[in-house]
N, C-alpha and C. Protein backbone atom coordinates (compact mmCIF):
# COMPACT_ATOMS: atom_id res chain seq x y z
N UNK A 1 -24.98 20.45 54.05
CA UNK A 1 -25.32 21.31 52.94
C UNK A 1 -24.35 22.50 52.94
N UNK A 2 -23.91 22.82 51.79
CA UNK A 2 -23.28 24.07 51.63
C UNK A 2 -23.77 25.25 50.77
N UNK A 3 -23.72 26.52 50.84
CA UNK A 3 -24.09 27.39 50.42
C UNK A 3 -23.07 28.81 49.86
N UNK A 4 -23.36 29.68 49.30
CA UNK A 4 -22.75 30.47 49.06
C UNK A 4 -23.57 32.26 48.73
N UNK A 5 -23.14 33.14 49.21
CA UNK A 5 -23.82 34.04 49.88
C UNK A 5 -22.76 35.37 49.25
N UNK A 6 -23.43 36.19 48.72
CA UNK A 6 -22.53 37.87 48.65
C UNK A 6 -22.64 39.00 49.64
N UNK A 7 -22.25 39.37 49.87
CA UNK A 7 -22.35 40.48 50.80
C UNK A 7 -22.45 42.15 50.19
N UNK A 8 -22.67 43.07 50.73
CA UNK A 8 -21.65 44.61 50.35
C UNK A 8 -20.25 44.41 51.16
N UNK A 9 -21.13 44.58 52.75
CA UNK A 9 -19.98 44.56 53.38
C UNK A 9 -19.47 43.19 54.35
N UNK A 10 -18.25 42.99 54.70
CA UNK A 10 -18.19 41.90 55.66
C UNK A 10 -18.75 42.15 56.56
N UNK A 11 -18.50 43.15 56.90
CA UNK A 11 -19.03 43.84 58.51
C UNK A 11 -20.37 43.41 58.55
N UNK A 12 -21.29 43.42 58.02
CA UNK A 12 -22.58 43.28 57.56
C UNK A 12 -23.23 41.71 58.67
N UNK A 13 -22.24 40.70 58.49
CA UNK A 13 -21.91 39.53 59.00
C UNK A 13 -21.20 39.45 60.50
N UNK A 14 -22.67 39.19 61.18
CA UNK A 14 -22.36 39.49 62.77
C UNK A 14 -22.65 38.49 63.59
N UNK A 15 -22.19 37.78 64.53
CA UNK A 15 -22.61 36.50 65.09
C UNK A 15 -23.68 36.78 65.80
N UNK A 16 -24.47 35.66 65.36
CA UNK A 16 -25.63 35.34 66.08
C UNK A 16 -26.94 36.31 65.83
N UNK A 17 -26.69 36.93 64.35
CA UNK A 17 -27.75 37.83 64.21
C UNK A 17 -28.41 36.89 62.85
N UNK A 18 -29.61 37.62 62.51
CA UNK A 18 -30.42 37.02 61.42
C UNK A 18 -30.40 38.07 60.35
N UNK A 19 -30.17 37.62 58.90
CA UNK A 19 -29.90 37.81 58.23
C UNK A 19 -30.84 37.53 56.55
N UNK A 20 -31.36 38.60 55.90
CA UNK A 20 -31.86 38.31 54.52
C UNK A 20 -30.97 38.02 53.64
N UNK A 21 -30.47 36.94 52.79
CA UNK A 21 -29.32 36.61 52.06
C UNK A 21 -29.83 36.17 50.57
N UNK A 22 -29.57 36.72 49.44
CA UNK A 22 -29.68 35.43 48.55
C UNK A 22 -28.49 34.37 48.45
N UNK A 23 -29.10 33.18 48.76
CA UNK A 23 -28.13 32.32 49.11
C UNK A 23 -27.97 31.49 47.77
N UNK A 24 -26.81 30.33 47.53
CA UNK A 24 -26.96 29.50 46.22
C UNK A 24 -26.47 28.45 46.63
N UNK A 25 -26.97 27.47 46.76
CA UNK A 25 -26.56 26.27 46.59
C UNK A 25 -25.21 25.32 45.97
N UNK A 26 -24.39 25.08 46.50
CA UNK A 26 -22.93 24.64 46.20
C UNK A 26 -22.85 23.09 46.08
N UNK A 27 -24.05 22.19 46.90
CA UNK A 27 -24.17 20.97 46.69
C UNK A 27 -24.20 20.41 45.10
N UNK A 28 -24.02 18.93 45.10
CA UNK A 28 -23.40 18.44 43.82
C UNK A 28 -25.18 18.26 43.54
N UNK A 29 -25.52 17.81 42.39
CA UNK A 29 -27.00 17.74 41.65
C UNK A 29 -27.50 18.87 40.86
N UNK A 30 -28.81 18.46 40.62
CA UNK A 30 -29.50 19.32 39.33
C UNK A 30 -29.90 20.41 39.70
N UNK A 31 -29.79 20.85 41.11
CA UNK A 31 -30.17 21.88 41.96
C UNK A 31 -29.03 22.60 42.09
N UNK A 32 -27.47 22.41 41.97
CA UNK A 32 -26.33 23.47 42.13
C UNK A 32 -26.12 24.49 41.53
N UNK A 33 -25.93 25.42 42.32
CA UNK A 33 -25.93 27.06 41.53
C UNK A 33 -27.10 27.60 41.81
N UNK A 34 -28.47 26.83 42.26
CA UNK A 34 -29.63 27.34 42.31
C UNK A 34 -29.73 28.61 43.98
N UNK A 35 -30.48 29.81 42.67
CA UNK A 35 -30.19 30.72 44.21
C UNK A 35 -31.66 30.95 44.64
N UNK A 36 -32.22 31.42 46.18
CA UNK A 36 -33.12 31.61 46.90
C UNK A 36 -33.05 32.54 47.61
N UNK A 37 -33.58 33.17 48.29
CA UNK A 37 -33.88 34.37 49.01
C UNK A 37 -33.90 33.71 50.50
N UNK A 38 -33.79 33.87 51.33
CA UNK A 38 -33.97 33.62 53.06
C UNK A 38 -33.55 34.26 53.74
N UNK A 39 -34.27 34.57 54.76
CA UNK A 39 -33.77 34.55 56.37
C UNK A 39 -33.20 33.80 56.90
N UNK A 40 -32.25 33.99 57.16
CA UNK A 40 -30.91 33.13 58.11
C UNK A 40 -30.30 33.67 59.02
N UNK A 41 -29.97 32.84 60.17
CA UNK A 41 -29.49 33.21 61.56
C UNK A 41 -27.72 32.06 61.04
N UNK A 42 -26.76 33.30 61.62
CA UNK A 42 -25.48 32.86 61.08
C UNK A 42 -24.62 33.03 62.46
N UNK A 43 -23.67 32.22 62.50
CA UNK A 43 -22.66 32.29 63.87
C UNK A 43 -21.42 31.34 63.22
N UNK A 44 -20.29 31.63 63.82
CA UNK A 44 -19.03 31.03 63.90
C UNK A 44 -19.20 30.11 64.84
N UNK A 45 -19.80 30.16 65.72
CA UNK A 45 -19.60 29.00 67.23
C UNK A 45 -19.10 27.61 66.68
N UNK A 46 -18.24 26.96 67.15
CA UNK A 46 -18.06 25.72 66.93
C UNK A 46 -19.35 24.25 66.94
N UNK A 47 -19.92 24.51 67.42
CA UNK A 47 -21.49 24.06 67.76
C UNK A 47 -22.37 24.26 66.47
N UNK A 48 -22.48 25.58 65.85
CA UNK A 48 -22.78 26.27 64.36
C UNK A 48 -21.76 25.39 63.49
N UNK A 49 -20.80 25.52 63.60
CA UNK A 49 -20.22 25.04 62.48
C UNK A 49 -20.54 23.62 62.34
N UNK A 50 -20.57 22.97 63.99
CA UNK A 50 -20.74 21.18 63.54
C UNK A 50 -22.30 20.54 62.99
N UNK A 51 -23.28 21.70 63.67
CA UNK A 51 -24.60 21.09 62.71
C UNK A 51 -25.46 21.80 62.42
N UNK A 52 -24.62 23.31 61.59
CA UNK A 52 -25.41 24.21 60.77
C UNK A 52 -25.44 24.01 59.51
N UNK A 53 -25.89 24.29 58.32
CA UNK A 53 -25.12 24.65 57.18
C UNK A 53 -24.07 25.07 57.02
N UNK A 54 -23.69 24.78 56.12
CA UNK A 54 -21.54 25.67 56.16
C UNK A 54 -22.32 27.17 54.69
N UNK A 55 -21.49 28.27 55.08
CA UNK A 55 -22.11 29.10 53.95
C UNK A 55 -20.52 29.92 53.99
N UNK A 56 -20.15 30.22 52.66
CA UNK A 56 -18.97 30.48 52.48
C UNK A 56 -19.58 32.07 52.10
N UNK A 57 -19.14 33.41 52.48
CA UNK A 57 -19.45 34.92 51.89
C UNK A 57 -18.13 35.02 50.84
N UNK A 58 -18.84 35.97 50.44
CA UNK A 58 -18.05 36.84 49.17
C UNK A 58 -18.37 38.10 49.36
N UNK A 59 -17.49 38.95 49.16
CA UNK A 59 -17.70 40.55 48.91
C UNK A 59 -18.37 40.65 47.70
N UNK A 60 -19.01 42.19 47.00
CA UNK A 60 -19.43 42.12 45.64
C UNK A 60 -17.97 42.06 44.55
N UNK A 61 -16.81 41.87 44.95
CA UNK A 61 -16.18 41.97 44.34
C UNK A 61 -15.34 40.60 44.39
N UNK A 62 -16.03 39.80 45.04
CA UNK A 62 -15.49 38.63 44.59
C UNK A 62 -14.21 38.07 45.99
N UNK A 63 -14.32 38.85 46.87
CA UNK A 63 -13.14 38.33 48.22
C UNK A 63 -13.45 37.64 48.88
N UNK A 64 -13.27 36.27 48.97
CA UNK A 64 -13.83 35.19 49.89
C UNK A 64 -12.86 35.26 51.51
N UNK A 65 -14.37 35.52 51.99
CA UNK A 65 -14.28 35.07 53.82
C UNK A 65 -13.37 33.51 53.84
N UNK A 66 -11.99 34.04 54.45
CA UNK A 66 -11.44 32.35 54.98
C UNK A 66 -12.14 31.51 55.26
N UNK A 67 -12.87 31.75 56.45
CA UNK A 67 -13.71 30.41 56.51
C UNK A 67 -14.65 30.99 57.08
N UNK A 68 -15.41 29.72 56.60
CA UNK A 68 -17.55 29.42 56.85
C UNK A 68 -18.10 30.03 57.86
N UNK A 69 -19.05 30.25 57.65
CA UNK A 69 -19.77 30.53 58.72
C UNK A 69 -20.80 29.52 58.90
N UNK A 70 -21.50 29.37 59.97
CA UNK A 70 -22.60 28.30 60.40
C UNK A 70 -24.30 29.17 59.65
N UNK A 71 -24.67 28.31 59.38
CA UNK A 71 -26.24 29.25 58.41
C UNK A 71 -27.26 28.01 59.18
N UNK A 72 -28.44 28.67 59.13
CA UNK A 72 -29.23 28.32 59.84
C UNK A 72 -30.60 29.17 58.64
N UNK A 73 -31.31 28.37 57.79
CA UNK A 73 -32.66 29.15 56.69
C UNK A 73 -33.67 29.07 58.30
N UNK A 74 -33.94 30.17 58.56
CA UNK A 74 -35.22 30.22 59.72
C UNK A 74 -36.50 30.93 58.40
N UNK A 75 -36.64 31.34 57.38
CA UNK A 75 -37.54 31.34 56.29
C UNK A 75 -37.09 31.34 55.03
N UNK A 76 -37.78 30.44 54.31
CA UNK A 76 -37.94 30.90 53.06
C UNK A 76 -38.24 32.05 52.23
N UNK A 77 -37.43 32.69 51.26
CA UNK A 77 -38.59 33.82 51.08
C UNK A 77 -38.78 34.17 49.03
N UNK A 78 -38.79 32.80 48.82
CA UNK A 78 -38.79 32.55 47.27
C UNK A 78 -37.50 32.68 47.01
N UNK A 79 -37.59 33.05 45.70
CA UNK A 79 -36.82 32.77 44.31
C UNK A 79 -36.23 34.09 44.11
N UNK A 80 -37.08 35.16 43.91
CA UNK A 80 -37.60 36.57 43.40
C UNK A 80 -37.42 37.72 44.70
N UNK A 81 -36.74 39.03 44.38
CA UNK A 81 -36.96 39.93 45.45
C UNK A 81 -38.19 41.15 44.51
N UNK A 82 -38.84 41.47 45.53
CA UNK A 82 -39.68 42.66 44.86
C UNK A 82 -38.78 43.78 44.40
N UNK A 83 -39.47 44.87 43.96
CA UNK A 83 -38.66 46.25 43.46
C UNK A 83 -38.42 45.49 42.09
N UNK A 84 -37.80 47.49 41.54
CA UNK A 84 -37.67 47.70 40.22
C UNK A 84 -36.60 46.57 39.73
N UNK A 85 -36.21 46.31 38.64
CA UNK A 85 -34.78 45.52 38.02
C UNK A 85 -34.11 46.91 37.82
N UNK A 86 -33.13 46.35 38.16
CA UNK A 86 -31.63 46.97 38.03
C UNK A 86 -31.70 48.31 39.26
N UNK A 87 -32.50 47.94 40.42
CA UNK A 87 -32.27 48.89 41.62
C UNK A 87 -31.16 47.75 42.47
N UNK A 88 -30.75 48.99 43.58
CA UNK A 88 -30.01 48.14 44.50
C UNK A 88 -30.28 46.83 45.30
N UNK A 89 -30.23 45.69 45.11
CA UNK A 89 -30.62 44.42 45.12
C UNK A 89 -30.21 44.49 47.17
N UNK A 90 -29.59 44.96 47.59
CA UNK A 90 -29.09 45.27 48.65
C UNK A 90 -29.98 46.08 49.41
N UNK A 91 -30.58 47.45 49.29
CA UNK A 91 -31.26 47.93 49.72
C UNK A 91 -33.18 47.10 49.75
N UNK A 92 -33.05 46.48 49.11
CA UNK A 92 -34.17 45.58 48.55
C UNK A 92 -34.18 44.57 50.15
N UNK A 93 -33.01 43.99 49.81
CA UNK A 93 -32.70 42.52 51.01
C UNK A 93 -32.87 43.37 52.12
N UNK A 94 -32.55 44.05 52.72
CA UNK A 94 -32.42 45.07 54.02
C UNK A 94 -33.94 45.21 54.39
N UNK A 95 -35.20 45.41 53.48
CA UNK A 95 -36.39 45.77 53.99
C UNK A 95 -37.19 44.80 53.93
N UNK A 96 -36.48 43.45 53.79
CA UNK A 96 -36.99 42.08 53.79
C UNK A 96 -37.41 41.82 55.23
């Protein structure tokens, strides 16, 4: 499975820590593009990469991380983040 993930910052993205992401789906079907909310535990390890998810980051501005990181969904957490619309969607994920 592959995924795709925004960030603020890269830095943000630390091995072996867990992580609130809205993630989206990159696989081929009626489900691609579809995004979700989760908790995920992410690492580079070669071990991660051979039977994690592959999840490609982006900055908010659109700068793609060379390469993948290993993703690991340890929860679901819907569709939907709570808070106002049009607050920081970032500060939101952080108190997840």
């Amino acid at each position: 499975m592959e995924y795709l993930a925004h960030v603020r910052h890269m830095n943000d993205m630390q091995e072996g820590k867990t992580l609130v992401l809205t993630i989206r789906d990159l696989n081929p079907g009626k489900h691609k593009y579809t995004a979700r909310v989760a908790r995920v535990q992410v690492s580079r390890t070669p071990e991660a990469l051979a039977h994690w998810d592959k999840l490609w980051i982006l900055s908010v501005v659109g700068l793609k991380d060379p390469q993948p990181w290993g993703m690991k969904i340890v929860e679901e957490l819907g569709v939907t983040v709570p808070g106002k619309p049009y607050s920081d969607i970032y500060e939101v994920l952080a108190k997840l």
